[in-house]
PDB file of N, CA and C in Angstrom:
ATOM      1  N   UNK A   1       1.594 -29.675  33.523  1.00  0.00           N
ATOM      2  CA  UNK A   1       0.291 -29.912  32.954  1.00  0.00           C
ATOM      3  C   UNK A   1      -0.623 -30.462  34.048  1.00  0.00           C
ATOM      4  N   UNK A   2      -1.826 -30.275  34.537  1.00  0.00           N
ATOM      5  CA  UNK A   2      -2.587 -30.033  35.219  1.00  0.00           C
ATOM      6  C   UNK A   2      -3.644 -31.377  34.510  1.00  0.00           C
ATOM      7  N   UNK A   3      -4.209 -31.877  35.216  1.00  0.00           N
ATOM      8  CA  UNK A   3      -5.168 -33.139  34.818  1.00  0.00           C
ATOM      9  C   UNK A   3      -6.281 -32.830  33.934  1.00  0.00           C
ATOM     10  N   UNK A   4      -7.145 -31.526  34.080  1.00  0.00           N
ATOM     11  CA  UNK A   4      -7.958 -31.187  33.385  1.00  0.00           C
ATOM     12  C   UNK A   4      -7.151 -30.603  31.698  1.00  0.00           C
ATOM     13  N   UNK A   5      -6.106 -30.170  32.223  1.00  0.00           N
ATOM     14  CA  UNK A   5      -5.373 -29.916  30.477  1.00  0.00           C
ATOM     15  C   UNK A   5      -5.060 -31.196  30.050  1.00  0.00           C
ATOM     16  N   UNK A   6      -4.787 -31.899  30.756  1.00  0.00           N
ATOM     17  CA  UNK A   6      -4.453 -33.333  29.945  1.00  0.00           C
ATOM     18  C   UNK A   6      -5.496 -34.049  29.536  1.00  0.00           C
ATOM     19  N   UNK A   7      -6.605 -34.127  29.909  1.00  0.00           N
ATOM     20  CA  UNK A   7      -8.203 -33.881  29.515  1.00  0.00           C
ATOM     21  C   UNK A   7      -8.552 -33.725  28.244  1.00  0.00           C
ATOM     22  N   UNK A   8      -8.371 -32.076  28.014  1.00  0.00           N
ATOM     23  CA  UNK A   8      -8.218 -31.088  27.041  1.00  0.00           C
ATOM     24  C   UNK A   8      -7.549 -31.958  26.434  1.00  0.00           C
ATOM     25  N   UNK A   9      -6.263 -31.941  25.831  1.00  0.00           N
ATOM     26  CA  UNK A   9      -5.811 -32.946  25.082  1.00  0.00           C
ATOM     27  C   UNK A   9      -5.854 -34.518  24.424  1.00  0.00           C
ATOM     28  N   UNK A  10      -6.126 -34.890  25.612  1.00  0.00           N
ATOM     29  CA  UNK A  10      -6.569 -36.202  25.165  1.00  0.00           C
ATOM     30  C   UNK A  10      -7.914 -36.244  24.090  1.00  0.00           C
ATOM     31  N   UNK A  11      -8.750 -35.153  24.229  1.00  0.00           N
ATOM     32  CA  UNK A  11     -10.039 -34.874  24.388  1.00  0.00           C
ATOM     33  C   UNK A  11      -9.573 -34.335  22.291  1.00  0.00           C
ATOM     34  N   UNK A  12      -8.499 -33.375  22.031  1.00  0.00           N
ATOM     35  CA  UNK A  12      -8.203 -32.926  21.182  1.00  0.00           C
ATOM     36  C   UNK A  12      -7.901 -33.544  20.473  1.00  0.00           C
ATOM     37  N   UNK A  13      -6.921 -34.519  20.457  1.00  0.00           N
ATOM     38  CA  UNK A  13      -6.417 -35.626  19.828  1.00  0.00           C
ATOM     39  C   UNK A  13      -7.349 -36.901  18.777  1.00  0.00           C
ATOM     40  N   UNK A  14      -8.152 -37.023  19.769  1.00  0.00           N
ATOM     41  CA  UNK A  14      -8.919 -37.687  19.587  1.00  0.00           C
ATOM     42  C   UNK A  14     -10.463 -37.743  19.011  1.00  0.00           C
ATOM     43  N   UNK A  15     -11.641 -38.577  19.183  1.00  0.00           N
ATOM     44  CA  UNK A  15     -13.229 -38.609  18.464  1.00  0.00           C
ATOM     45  C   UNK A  15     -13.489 -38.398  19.918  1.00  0.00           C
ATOM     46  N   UNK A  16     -13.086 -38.244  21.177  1.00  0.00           N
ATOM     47  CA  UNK A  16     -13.875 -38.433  22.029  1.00  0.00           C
ATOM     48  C   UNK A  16     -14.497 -37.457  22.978  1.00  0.00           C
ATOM     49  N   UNK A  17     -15.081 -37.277  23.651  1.00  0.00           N
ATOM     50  CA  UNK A  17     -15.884 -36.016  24.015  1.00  0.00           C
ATOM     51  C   UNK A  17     -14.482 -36.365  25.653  1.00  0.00           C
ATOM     52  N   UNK A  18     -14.675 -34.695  26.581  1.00  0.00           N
ATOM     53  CA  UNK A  18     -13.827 -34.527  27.536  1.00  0.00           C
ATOM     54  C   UNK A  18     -14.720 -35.385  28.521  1.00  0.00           C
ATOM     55  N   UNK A  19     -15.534 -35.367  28.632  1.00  0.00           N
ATOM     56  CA  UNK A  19     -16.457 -36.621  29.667  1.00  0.00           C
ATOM     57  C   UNK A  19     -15.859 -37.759  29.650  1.00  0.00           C
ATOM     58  N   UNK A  20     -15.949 -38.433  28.521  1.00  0.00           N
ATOM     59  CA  UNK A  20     -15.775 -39.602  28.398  1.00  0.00           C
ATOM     60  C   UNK A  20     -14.002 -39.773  28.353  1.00  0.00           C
ATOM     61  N   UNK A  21     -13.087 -38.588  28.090  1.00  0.00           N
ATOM     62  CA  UNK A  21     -11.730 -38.787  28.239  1.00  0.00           C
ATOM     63  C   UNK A  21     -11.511 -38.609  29.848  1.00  0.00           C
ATOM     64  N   UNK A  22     -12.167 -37.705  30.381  1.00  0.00           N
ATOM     65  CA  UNK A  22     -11.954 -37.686  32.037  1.00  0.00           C
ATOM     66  C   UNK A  22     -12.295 -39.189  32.313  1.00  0.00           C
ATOM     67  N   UNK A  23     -13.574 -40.320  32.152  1.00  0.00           N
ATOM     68  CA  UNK A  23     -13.673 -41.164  32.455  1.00  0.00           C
ATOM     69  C   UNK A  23     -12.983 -42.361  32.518  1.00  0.00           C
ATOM     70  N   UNK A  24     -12.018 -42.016  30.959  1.00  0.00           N
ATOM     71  CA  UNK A  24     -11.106 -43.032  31.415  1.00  0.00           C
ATOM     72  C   UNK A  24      -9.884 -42.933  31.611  1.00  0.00           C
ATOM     73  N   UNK A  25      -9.423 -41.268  31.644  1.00  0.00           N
ATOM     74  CA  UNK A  25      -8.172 -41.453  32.674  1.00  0.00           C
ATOM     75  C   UNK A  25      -8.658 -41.851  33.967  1.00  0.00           C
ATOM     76  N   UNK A  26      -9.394 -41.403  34.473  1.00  0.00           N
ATOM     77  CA  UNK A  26     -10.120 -41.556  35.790  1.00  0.00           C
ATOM     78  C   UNK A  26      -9.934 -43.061  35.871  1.00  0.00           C
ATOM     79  N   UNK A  27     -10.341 -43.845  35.143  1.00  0.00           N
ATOM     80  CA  UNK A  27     -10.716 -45.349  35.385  1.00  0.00           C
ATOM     81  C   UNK A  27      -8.784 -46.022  35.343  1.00  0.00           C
ATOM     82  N   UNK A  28      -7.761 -45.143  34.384  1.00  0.00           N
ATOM     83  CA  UNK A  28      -6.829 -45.702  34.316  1.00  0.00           C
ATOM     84  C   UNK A  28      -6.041 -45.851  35.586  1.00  0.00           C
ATOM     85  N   UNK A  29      -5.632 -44.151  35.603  1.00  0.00           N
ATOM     86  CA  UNK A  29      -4.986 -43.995  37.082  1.00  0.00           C
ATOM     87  C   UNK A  29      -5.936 -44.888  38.322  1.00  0.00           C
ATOM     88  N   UNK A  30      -7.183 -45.280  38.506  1.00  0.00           N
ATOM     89  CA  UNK A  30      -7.469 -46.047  39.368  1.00  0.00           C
ATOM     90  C   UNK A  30      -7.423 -47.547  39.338  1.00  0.00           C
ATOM     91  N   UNK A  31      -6.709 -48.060  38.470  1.00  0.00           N
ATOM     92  CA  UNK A  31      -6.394 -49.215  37.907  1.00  0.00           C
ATOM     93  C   UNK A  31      -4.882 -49.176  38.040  1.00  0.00           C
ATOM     94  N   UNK A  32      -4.172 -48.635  37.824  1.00  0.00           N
ATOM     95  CA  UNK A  32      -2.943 -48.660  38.161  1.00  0.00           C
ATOM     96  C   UNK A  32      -2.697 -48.049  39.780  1.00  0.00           C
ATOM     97  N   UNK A  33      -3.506 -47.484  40.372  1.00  0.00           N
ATOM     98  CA  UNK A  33      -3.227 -47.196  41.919  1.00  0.00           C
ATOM     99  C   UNK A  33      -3.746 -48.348  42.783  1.00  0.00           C
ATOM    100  N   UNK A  34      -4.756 -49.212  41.705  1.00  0.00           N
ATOM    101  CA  UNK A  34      -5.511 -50.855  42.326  1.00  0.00           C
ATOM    102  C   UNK A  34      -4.453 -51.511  42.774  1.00  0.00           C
ATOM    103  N   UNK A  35      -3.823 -51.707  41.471  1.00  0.00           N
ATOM    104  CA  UNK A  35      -2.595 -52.703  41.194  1.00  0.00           C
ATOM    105  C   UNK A  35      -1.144 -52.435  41.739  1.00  0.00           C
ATOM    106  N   UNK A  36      -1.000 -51.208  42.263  1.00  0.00           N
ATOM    107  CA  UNK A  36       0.179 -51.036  42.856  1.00  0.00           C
ATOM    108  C   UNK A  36       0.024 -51.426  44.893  1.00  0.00           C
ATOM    109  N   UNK A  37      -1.618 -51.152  44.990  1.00  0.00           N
ATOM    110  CA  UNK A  37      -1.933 -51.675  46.425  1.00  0.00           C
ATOM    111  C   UNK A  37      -1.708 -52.972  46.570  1.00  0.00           C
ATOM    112  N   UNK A  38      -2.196 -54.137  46.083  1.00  0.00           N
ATOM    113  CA  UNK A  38      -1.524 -55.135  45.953  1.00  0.00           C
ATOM    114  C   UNK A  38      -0.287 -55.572  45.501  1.00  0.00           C
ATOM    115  N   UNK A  39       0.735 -54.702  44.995  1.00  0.00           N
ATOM    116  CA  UNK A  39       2.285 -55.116  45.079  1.00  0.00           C
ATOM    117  C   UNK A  39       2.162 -55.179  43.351  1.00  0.00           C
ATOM    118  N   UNK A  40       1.420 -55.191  42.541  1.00  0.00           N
ATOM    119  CA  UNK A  40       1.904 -55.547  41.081  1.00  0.00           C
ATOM    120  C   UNK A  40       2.585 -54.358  40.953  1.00  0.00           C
ATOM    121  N   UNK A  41       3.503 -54.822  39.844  1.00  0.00           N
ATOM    122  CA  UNK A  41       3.970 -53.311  38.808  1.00  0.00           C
ATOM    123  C   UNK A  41       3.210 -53.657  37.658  1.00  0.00           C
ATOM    124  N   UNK A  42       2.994 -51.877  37.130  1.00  0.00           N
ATOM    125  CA  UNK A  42       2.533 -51.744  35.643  1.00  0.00           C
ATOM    126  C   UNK A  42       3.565 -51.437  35.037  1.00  0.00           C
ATOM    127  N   UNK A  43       3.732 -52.355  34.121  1.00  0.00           N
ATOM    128  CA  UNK A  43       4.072 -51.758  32.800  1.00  0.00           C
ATOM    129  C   UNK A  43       3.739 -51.389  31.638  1.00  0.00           C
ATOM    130  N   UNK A  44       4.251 -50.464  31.113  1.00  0.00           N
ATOM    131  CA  UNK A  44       3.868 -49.302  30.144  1.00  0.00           C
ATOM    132  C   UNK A  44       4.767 -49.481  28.990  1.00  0.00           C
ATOM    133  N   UNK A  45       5.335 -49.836  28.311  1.00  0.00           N
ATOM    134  CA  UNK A  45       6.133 -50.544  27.449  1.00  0.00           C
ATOM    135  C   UNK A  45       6.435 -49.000  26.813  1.00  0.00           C
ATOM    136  N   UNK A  46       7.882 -48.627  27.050  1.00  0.00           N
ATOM    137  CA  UNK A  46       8.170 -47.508  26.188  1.00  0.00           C
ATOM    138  C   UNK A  46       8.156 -46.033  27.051  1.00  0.00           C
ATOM    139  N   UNK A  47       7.050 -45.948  28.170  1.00  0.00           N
ATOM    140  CA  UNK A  47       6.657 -45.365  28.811  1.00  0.00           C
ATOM    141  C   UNK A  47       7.335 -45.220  30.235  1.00  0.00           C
ATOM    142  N   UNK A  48       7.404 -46.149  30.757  1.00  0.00           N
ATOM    143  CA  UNK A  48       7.424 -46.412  32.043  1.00  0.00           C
ATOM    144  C   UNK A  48       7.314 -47.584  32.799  1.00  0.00           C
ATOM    145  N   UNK A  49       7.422 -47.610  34.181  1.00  0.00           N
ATOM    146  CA  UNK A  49       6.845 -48.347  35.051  1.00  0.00           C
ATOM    147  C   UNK A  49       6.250 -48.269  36.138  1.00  0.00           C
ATOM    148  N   UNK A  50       5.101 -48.401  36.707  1.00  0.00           N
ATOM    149  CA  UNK A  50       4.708 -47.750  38.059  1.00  0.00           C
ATOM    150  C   UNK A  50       5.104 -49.406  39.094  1.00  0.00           C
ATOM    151  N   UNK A  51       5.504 -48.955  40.239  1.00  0.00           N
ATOM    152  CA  UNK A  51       5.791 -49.954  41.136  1.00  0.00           C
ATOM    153  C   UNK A  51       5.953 -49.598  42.807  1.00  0.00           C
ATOM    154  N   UNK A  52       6.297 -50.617  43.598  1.00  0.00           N
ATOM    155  CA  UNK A  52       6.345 -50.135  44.846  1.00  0.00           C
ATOM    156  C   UNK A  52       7.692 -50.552  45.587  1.00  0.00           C
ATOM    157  N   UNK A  53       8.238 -49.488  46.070  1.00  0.00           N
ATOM    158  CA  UNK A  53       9.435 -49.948  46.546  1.00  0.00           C
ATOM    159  C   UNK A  53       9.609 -49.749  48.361  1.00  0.00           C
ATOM    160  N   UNK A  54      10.341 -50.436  49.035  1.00  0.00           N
ATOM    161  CA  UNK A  54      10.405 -50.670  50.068  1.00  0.00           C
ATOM    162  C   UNK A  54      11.413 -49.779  50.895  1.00  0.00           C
ATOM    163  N   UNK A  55      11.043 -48.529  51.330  1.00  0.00           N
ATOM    164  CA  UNK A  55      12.103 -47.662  52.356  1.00  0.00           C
ATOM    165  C   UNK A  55      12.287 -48.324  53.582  1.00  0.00           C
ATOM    166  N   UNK A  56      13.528 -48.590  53.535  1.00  0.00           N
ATOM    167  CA  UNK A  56      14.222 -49.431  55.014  1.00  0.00           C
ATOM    168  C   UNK A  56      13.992 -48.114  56.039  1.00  0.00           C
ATOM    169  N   UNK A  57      13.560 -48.725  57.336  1.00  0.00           N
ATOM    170  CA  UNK A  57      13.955 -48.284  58.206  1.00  0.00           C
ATOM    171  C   UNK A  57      15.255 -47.095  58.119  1.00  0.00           C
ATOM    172  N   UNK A  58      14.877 -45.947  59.356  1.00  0.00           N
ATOM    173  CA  UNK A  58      16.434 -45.218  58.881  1.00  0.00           C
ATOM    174  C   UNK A  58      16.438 -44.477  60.754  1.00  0.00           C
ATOM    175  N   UNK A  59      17.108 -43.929  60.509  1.00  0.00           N
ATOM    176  CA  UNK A  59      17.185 -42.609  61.620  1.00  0.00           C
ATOM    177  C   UNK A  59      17.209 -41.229  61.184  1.00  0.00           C
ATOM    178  N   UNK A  60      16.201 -40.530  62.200  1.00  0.00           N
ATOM    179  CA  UNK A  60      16.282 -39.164  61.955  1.00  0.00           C
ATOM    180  C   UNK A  60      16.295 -37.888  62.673  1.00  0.00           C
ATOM    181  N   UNK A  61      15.857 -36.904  62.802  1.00  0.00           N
ATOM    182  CA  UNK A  61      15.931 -35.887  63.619  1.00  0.00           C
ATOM    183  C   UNK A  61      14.949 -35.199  63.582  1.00  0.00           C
ATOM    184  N   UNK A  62      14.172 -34.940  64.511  1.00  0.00           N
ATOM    185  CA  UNK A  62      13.317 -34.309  64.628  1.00  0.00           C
ATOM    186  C   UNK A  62      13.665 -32.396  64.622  1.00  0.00           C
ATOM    187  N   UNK A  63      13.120 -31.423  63.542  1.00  0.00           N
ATOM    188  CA  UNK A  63      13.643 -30.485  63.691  1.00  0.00           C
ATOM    189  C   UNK A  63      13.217 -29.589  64.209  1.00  0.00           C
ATOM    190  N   UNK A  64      12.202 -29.601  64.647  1.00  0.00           N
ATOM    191  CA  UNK A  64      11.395 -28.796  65.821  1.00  0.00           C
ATOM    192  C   UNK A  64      12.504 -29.089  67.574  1.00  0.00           C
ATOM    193  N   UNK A  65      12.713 -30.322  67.639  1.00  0.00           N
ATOM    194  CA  UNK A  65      13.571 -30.334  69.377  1.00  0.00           C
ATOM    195  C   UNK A  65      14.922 -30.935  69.018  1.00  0.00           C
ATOM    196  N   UNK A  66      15.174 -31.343  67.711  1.00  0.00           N
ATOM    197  CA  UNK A  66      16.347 -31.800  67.189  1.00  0.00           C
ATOM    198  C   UNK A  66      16.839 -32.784  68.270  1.00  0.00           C
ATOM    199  N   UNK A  67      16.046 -33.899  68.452  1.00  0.00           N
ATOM    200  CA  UNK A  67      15.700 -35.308  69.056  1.00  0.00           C
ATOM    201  C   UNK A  67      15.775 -35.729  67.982  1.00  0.00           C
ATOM    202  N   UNK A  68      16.648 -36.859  68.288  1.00  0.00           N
ATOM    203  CA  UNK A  68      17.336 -38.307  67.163  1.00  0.00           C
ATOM    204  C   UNK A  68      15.192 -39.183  67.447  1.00  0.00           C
ATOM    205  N   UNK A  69      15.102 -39.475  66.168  1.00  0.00           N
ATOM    206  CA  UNK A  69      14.256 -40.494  66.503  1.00  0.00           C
ATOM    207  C   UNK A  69      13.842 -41.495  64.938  1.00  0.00           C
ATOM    208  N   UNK A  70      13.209 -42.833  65.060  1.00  0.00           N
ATOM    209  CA  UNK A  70      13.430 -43.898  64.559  1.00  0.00           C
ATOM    210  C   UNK A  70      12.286 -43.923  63.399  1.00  0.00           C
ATOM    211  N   UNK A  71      12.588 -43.951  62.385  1.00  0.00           N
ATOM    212  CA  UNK A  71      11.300 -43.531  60.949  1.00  0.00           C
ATOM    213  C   UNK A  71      11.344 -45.044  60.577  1.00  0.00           C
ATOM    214  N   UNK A  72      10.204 -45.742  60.971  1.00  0.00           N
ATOM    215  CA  UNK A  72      10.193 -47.153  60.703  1.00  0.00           C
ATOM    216  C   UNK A  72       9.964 -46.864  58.646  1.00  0.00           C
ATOM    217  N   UNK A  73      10.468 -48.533  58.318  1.00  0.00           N
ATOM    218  CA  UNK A  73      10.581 -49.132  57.149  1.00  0.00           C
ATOM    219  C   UNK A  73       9.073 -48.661  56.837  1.00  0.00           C
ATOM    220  N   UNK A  74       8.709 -48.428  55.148  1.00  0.00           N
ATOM    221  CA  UNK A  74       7.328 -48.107  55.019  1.00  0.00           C
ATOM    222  C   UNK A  74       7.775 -48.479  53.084  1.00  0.00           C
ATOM    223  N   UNK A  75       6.411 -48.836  52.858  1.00  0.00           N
ATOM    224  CA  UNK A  75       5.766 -48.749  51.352  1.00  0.00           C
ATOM    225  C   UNK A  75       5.742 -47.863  50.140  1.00  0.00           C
ATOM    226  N   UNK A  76       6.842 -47.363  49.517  1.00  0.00           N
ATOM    227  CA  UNK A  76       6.122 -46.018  48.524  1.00  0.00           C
ATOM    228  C   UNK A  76       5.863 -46.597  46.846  1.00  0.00           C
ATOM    229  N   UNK A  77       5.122 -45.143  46.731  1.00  0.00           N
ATOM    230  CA  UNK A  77       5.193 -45.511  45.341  1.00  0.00           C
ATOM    231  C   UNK A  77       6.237 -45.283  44.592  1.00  0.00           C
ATOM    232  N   UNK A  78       6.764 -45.885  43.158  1.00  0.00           N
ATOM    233  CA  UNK A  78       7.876 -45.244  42.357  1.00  0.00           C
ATOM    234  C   UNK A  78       7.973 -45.397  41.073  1.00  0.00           C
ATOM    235  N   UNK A  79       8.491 -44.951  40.469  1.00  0.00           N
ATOM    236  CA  UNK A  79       8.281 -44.625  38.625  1.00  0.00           C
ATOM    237  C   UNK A  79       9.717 -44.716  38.114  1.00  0.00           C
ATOM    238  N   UNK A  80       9.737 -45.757  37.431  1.00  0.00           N
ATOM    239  CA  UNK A  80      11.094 -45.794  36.189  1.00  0.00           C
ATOM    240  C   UNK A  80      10.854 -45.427  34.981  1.00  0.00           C
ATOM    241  N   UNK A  81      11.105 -44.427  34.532  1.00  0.00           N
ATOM    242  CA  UNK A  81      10.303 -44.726  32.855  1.00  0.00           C
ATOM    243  C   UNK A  81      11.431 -44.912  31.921  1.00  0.00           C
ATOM    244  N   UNK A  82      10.666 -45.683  30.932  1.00  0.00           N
ATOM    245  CA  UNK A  82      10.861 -46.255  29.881  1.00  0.00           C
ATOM    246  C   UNK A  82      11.962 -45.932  28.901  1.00  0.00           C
ATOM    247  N   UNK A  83      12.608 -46.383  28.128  1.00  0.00           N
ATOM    248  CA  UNK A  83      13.430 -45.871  26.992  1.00  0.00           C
ATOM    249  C   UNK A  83      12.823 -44.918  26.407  1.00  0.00           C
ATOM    250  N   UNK A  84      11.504 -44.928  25.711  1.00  0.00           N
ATOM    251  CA  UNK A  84      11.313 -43.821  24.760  1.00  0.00           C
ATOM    252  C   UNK A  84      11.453 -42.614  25.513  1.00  0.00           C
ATOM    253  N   UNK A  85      10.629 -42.667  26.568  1.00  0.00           N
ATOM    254  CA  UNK A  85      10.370 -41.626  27.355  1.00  0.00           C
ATOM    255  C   UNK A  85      11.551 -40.860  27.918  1.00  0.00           C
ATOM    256  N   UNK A  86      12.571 -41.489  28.188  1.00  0.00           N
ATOM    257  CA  UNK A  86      13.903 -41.054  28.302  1.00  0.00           C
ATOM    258  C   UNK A  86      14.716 -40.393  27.080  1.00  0.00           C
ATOM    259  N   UNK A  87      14.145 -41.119  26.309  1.00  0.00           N
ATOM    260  CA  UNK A  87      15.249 -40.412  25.084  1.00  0.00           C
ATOM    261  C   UNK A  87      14.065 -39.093  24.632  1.00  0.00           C
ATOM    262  N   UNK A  88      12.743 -39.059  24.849  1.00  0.00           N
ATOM    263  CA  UNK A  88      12.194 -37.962  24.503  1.00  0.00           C
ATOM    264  C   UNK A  88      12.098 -36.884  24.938  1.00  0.00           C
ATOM    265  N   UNK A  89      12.598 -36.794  26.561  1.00  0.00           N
ATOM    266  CA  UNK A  89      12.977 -35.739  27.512  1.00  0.00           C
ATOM    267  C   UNK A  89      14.375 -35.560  26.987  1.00  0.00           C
ATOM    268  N   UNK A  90      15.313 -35.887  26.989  1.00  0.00           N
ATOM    269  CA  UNK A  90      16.806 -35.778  26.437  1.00  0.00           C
ATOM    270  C   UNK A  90      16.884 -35.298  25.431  1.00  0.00           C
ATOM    271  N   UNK A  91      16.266 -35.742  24.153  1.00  0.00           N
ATOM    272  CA  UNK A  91      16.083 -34.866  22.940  1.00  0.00           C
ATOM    273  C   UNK A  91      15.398 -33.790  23.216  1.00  0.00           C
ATOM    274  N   UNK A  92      14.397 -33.212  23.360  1.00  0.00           N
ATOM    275  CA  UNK A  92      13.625 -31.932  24.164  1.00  0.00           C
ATOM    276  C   UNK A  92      14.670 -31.413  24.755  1.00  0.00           C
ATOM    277  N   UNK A  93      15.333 -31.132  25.786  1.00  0.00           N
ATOM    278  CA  UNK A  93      16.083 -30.437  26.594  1.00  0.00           C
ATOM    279  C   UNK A  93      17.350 -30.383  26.129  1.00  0.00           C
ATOM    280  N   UNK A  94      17.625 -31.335  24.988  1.00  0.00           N
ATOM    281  CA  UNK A  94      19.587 -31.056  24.050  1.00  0.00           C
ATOM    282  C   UNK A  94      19.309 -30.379  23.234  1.00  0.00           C
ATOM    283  N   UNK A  95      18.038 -29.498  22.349  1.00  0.00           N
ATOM    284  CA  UNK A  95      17.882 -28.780  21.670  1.00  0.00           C
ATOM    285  C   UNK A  95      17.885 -27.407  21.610  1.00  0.00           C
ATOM    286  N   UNK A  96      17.675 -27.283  22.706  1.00  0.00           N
ATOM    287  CA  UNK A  96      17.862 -25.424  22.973  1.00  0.00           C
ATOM    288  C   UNK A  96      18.968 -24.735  23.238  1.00  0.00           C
TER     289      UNK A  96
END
């Protein structure tokens, strides 16, 4: 699903015009990408969690000259989700 279909939907679901549903996914996802720059996690109760986890340092190989070389420790983003959300992909995909 593509952001503008999720738009569409939100947009369907709901009283609210697709403007004003783009506006506040728009405003969400930039509220949760705020809060993950400063180190918070969101939680989503049921849903998920957005957070940031810490890749150690490693070694690697370059595959263009296949030279060993050193991929320093860095910042990513990462997603646990939630019980419901787990059992609602699992039910979906044990049915067919």
């Amino acid at each position: 699903m593509t952001k503008p279909e999720l738009i569409d939907k939100i947009a369907s679901t709901t009283k609210f015009s697709k403007k004003d549903c783009s506006a506040m996914l728009d405003a969400t996802l930039e509220s949760i990408k705020d809060a993950m720059k400063t180190g918070d996690k969101v939680l989503l109760v049921g849903f998920g969690s957005f957070y940031v986890r810490n890749r150690k340092a490693r070694k690697g190989v370059n595959p263009k000259t296949r030279k060993p070389l050193n991929i320093p420790e860095k910042k990513v983003p990462a997603f646990k989700p939630g019980k419901d959300l787990k059992s609602a992909v699992h039910t979906v995909h044990h049915k067919k």
